[in-house]
Protein backbone atom coordinates (compact mmCIF):
# COMPACT_ATOMS: atom_id res chain seq x y z
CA UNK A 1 14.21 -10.68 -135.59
CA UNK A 2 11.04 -8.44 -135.06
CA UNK A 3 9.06 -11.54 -136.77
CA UNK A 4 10.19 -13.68 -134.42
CA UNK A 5 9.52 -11.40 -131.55
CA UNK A 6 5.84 -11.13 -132.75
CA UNK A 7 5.58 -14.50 -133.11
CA UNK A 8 6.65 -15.23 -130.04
CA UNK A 9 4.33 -13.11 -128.47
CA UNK A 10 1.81 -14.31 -130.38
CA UNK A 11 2.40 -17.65 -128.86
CA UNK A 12 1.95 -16.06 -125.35
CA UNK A 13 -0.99 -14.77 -125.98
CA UNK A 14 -2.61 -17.28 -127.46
CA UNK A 15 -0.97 -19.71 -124.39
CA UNK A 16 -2.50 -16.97 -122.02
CA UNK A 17 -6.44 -16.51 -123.87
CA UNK A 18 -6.66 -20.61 -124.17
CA UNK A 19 -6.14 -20.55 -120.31
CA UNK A 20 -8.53 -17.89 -119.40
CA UNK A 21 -11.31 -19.42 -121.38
CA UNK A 22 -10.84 -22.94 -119.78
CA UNK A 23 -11.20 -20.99 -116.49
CA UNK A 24 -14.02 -19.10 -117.49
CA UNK A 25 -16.13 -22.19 -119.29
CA UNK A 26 -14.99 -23.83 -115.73
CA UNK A 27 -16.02 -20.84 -113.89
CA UNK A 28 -19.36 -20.98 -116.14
CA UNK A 29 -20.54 -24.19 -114.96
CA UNK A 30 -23.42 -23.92 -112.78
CA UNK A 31 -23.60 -27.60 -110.88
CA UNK A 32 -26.33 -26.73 -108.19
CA UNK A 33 -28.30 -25.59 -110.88
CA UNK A 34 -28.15 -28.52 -113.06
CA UNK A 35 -28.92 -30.69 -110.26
CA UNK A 36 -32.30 -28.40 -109.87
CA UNK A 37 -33.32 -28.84 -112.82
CA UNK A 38 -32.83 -32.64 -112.79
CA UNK A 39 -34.96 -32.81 -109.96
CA UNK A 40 -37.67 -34.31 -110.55
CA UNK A 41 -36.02 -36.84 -112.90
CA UNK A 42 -33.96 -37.36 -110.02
CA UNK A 43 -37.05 -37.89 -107.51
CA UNK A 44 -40.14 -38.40 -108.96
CA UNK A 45 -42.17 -37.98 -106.07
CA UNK A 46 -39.78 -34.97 -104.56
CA UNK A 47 -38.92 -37.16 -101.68
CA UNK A 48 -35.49 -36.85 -101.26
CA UNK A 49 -35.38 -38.19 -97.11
CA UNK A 50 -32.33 -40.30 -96.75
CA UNK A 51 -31.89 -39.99 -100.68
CA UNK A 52 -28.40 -39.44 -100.65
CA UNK A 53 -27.69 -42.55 -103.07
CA UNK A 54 -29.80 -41.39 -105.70
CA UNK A 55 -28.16 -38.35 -105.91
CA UNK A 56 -24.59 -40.37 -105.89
CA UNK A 57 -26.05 -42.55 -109.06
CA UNK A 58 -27.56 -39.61 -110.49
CA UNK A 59 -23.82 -37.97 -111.01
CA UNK A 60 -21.23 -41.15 -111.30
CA UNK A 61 -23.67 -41.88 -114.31
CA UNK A 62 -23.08 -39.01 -116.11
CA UNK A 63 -19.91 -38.14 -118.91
CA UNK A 64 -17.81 -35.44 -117.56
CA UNK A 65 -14.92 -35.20 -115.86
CA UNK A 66 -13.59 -36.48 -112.35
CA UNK A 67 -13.20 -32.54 -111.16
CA UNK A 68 -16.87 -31.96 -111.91
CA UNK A 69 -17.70 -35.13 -110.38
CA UNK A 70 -16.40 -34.64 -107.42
CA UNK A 71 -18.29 -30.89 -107.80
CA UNK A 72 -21.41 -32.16 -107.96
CA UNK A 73 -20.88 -34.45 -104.83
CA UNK A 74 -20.51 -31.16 -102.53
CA UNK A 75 -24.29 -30.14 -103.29
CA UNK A 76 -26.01 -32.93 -101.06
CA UNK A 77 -26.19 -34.67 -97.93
CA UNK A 78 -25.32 -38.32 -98.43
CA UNK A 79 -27.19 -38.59 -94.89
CA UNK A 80 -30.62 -36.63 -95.24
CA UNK A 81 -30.71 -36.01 -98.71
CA UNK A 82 -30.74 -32.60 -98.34
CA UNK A 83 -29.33 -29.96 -101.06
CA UNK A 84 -26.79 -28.29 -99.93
CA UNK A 85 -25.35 -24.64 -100.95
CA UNK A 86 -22.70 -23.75 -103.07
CA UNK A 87 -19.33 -23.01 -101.50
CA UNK A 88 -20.15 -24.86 -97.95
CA UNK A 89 -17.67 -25.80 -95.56
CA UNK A 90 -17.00 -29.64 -95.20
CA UNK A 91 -17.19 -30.77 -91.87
CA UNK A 92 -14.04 -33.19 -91.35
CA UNK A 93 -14.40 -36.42 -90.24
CA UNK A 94 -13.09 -39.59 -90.10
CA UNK A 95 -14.91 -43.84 -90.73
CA UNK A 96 -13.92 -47.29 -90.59
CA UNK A 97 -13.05 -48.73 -93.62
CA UNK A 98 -15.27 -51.46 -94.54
CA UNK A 99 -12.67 -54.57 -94.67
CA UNK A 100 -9.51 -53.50 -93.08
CA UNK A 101 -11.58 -51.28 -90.07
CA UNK A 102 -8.55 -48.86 -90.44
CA UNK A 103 -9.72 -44.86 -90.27
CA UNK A 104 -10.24 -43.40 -93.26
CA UNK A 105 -10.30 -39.11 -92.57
CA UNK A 106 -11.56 -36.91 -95.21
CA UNK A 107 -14.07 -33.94 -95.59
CA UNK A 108 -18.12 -34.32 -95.81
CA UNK A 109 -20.53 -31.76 -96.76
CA UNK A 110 -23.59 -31.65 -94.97
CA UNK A 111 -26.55 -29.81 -94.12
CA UNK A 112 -27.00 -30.11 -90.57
CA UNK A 113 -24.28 -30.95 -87.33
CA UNK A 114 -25.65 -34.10 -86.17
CA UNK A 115 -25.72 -35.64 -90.00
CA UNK A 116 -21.59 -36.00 -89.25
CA UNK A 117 -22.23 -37.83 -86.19
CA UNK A 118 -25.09 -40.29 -87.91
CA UNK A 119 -22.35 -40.95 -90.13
CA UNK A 120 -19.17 -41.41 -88.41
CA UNK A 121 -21.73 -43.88 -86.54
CA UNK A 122 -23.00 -46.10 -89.26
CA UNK A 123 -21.80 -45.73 -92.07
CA UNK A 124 -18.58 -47.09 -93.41
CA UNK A 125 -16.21 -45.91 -96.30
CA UNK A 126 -14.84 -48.70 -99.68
CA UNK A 127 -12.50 -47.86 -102.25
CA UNK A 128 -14.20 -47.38 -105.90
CA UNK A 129 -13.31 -47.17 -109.37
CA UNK A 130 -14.60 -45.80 -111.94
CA UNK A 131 -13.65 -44.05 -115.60
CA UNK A 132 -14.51 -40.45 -116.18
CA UNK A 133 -14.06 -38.30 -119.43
CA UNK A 134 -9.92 -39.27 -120.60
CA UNK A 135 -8.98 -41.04 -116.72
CA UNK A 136 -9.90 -43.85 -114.08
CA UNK A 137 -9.83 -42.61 -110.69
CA UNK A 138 -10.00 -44.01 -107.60
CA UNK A 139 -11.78 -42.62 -104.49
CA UNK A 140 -13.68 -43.18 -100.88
CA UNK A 141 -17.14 -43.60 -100.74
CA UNK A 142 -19.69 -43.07 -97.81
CA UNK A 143 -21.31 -46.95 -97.39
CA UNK A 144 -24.56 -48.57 -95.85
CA UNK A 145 -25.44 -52.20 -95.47
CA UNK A 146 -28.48 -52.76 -97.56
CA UNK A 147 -31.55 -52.17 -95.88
CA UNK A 148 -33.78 -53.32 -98.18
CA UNK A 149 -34.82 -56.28 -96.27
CA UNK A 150 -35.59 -54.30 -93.15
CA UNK A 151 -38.77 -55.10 -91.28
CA UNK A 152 -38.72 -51.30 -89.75
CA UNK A 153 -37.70 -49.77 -93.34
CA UNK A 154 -38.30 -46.30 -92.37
CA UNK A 155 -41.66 -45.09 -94.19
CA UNK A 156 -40.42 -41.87 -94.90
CA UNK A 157 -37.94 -43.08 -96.94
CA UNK A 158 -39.12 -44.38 -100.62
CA UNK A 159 -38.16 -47.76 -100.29
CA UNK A 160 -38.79 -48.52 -104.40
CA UNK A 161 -35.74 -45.55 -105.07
CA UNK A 162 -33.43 -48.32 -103.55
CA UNK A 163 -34.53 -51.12 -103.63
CA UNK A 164 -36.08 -54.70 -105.92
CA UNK A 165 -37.86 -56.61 -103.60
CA UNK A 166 -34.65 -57.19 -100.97
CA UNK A 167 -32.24 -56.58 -103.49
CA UNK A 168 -30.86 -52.88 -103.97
CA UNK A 169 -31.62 -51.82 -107.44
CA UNK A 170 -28.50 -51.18 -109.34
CA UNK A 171 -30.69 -49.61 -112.01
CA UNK A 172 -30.76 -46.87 -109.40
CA UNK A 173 -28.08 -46.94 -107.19
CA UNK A 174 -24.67 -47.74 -107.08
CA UNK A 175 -23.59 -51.12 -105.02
CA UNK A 176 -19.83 -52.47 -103.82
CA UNK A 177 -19.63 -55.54 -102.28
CA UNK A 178 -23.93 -55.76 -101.52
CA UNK A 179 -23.09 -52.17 -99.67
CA UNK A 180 -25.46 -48.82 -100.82
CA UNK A 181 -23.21 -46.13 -101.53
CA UNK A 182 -24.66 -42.68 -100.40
CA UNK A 183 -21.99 -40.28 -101.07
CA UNK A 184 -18.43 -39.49 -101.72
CA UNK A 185 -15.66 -38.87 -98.72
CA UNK A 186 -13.81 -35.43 -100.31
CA UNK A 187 -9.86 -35.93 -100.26
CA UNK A 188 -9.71 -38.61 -98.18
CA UNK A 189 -6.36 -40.74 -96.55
CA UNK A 190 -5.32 -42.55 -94.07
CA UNK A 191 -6.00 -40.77 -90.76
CA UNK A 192 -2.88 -40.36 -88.78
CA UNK A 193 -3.20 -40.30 -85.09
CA UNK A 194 -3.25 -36.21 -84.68
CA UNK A 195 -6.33 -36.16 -87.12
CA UNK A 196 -8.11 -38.44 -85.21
CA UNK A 197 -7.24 -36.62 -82.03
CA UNK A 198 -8.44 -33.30 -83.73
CA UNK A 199 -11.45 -34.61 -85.09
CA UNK A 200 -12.92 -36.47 -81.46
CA UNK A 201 -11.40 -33.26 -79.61
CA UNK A 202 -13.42 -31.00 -82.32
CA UNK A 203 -16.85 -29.40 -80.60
CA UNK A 204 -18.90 -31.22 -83.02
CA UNK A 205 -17.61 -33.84 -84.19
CA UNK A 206 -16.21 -34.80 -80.57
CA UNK A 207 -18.03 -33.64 -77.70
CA UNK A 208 -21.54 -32.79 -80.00
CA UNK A 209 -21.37 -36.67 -81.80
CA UNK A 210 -20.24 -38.14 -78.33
CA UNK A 211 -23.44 -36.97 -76.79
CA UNK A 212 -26.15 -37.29 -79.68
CA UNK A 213 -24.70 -41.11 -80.76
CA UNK A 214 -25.31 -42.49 -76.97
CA UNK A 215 -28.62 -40.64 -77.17
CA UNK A 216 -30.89 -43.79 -77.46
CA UNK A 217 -33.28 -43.88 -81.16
CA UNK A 218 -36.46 -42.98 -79.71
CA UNK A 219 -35.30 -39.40 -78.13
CA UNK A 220 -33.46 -37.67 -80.83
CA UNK A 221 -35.05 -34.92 -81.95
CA UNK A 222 -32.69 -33.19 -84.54
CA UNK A 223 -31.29 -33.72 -88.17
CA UNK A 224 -32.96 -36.54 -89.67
CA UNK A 225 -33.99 -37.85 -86.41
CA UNK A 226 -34.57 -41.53 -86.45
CA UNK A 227 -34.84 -41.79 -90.37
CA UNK A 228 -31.22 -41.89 -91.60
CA UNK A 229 -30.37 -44.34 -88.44
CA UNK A 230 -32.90 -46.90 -88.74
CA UNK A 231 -31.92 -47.07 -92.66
CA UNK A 232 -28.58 -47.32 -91.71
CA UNK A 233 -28.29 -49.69 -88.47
């Protein structure tokens, strides 16, 4: 009997140590920091303005997991291509989706209010696939026509990142249906009526995006300005 108590709490333990170390090695993972480090592999030239796809390729291409996927997809703004700290709030929002036009609500991180409003405003959100480490998921993405035969390409923005010739590049960037995806939309559904309400009655995402989207192009003065919009129009 005393053998099979010991045993059994042998079993415990071990049940108990395995499950601490995942956390830990989970815990251990430093995502922001990886992405630093990739940097300039990730931009060559530093300039990350607008870059938001190339940090979307950057991750879907790599082997790991859908949890540290969707990780790694807190730490930039699909907008401005900003970095963006560990542990940030998501601003929540909601977009068209691309075929149906129905509202799609889920959480964004970004680095600055009126990036929400740029993209409530012009971008639009597809379902995508794709097969991590042991699963296929399925998940929202943040979506741009592709600008790569623009005449008024912003020059800010390094066109050769997303583009061959007026093709996007899907050496660099990942495409659905001709669209540039920029980033990923974080637990995202179907919005029902009372999110939408919340989200146009919320002061930034309601009142703040109401007044900065009929701004016209050539006053805005904040975020990424003109840059993000005339890429994304």
């Amino acid at each position: 009997m005393c053998r099979l108590k010991n045993l059994f709490s042998l079993s415990i333990f071990l049940i108990f140590f395995s499950i601490s170390l995942n956390h830990a090695n989970s815990q251990e993972k430093n995502y922001y920091q990886d992405i630093v480090n990739d940097w300039n592999k990730i931009f060559p030239d530093r300039n990350r303005n607008a870059a938001g796809p190339k940090f979307f390729k950057y991750i879907i291409d790599k082997d790991i997991s859908y949890e540290d996927f969707v990780e790694y997809n807190k730490l930039y703004c699909a907008v401005s291509g900003s970095l963006i700290s560990p542990n940030s709030v998501p601003e929540y929002v909601y977009l068209s989706e691309n075929k149906t036009e129905k509202k799609i609500c889920g959480e964004y991180y970004r680095c600055c209010i009126p990036c929400s409003c740029d993209l409530m405003k012009y971008s639009k959100t597809i379902k995508m696939k794709h097969q991590f480490k042991g699963i296929e998921k399925e998940f929202y993405v943040f979506t741009i026509d592709n600008p790569c035969g623009k005449s008024d390409f912003p020059e800010r923005v390094n066109k050769k990142y997303f583009c061959n010739g007026e093709k996007l590049d899907t050496k660099q960037v990942s495409v659905i249906d001709d669209k540039l995806v920029i980033g990923l939309l974080h637990n995202a559904k179907t919005c029902t009526q009372y999110n939408v309400n919340a989200i146009e009655r919320h002061q930034v995402t309601g009142r703040y995006c109401n007044l900065r989207n009929n701004t016209p192009l050539d006053q805005l003065q904040s975020g990424m300005g003109d840059i993000f919009i005339k890429l994304a129009r």
